[in-house]
Protein backbone atom coordinates (compact mmCIF):
# COMPACT_ATOMS: atom_id res chain seq x y z
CA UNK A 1 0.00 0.00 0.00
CA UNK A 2 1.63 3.57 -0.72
CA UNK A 3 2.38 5.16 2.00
CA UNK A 4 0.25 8.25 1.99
CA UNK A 5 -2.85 6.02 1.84
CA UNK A 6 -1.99 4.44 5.07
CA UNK A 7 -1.19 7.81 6.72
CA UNK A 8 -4.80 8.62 5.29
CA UNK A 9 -6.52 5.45 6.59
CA UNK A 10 -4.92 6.10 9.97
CA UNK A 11 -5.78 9.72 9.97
CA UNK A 12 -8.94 9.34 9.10
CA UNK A 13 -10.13 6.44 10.69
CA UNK A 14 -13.36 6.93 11.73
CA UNK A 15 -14.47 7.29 8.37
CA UNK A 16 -14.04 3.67 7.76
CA UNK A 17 -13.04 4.16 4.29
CA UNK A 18 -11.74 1.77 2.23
CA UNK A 19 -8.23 1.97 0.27
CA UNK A 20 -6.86 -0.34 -1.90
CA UNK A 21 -3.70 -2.24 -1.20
CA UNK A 22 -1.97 -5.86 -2.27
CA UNK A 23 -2.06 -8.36 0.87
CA UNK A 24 0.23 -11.29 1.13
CA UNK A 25 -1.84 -14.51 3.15
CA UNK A 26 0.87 -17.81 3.52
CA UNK A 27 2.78 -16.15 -0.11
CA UNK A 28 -0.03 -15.51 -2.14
CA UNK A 29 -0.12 -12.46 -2.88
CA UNK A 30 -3.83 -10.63 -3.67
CA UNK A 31 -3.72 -7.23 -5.54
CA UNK A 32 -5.95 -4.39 -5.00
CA UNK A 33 -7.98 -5.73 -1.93
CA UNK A 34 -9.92 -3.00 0.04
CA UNK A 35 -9.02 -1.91 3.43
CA UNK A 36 -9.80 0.17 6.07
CA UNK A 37 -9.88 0.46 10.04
CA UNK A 38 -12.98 -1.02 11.92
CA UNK A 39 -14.73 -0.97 15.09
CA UNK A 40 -16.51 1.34 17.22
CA UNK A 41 -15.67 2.14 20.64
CA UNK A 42 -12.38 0.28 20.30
CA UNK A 43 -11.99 2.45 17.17
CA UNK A 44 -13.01 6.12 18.74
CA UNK A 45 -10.23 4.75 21.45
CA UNK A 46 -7.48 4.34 19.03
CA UNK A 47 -7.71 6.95 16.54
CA UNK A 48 -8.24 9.78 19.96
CA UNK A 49 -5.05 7.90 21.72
CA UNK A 50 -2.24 9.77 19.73
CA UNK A 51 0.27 7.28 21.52
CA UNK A 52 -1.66 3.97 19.80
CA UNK A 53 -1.53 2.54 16.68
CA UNK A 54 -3.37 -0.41 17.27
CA UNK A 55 -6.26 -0.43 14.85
CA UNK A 56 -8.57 -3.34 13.93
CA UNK A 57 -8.59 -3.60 10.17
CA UNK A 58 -11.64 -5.00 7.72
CA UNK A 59 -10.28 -6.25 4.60
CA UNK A 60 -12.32 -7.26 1.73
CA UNK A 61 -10.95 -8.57 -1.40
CA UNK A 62 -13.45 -8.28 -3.98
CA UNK A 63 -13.59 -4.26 -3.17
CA UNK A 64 -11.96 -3.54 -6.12
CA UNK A 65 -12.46 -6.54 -8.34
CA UNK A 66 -15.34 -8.22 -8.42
CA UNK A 67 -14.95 -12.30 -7.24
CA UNK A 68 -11.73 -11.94 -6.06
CA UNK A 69 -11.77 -13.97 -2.85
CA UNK A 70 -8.67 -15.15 -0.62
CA UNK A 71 -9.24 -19.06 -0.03
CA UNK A 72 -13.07 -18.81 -0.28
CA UNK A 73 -13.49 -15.73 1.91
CA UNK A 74 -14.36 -12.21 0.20
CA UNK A 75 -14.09 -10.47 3.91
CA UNK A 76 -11.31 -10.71 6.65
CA UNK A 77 -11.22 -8.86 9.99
CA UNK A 78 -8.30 -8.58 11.60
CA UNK A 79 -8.93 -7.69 15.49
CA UNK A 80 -7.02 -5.98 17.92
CA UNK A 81 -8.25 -7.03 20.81
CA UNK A 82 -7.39 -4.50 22.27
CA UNK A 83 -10.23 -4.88 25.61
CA UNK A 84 -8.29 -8.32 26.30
CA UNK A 85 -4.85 -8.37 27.54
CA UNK A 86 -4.68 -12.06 27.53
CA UNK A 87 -4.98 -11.95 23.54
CA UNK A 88 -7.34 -15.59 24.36
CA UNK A 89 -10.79 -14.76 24.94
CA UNK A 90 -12.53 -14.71 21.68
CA UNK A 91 -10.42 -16.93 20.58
CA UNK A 92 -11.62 -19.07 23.22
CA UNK A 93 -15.15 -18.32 23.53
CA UNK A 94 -15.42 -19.31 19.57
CA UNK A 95 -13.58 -22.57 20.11
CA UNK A 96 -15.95 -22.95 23.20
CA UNK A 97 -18.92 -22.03 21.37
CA UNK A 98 -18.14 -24.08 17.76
CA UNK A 99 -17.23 -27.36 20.33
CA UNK A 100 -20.81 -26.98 21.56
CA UNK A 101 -22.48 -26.89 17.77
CA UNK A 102 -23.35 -23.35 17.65
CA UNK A 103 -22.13 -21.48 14.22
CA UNK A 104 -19.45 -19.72 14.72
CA UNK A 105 -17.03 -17.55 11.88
CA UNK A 106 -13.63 -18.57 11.41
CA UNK A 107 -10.65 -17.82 13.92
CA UNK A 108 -6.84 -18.19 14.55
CA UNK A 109 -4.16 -15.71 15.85
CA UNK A 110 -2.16 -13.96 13.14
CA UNK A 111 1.23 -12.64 12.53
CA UNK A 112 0.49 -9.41 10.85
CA UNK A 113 3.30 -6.77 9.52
């Protein structure tokens, strides 16, 4: 993503605005996928905290061209968690919940740079 539209994401956050950028999952690379910051109240607490930078991100990959999909999924959010210092509990209440049969969306933790 160029720079300046990552400054502009950032800086205007609350917007929720998608930009388009090329996102690498396991080496496959996916070219002009939509992305912007998400949330709420975890957003409004980032983007008015000057000293964070820890933004949730929705990422959808048929933003820009239509049917492009990364391994079967056309969305992606990538959480902070930034209410949980133990990085486990959603993690753990979907695993809890998708044991017990209920529908659940997919999770795992993430290396993301």
């Amino acid at each position: 993503m160029k720079q300046e539209d990552f400054d502009w994401i950032i800086e205007n956050a609350t917007r929720e605005e998608y930009r388009s950028c090329d996102i690498t999952v396991n080496g496959t690379t996916f070219n002009n996928v939509g992305i912007r910051p998400k949330g709420n109240s975890s957003l409004r607490m980032v983007a008015e905290n000057k000293n964070s930078d820890r933004f949730s991100f929705k990422v959808k990959f048929d933003a820009y061209v239509e049917g492009q999909n990364c391994f079967g999924l056309n969305k992606l959010a990538l959480n902070n968690i930034i209410m949980d210092k133990t990085y486990m509990k959603e993690y753990l209440a979907y695993d809890m919940f998708a044991s017990m049969g209920v529908v659940t969306p997919g999770y795992a933790y993430a290396n993301i740079s």
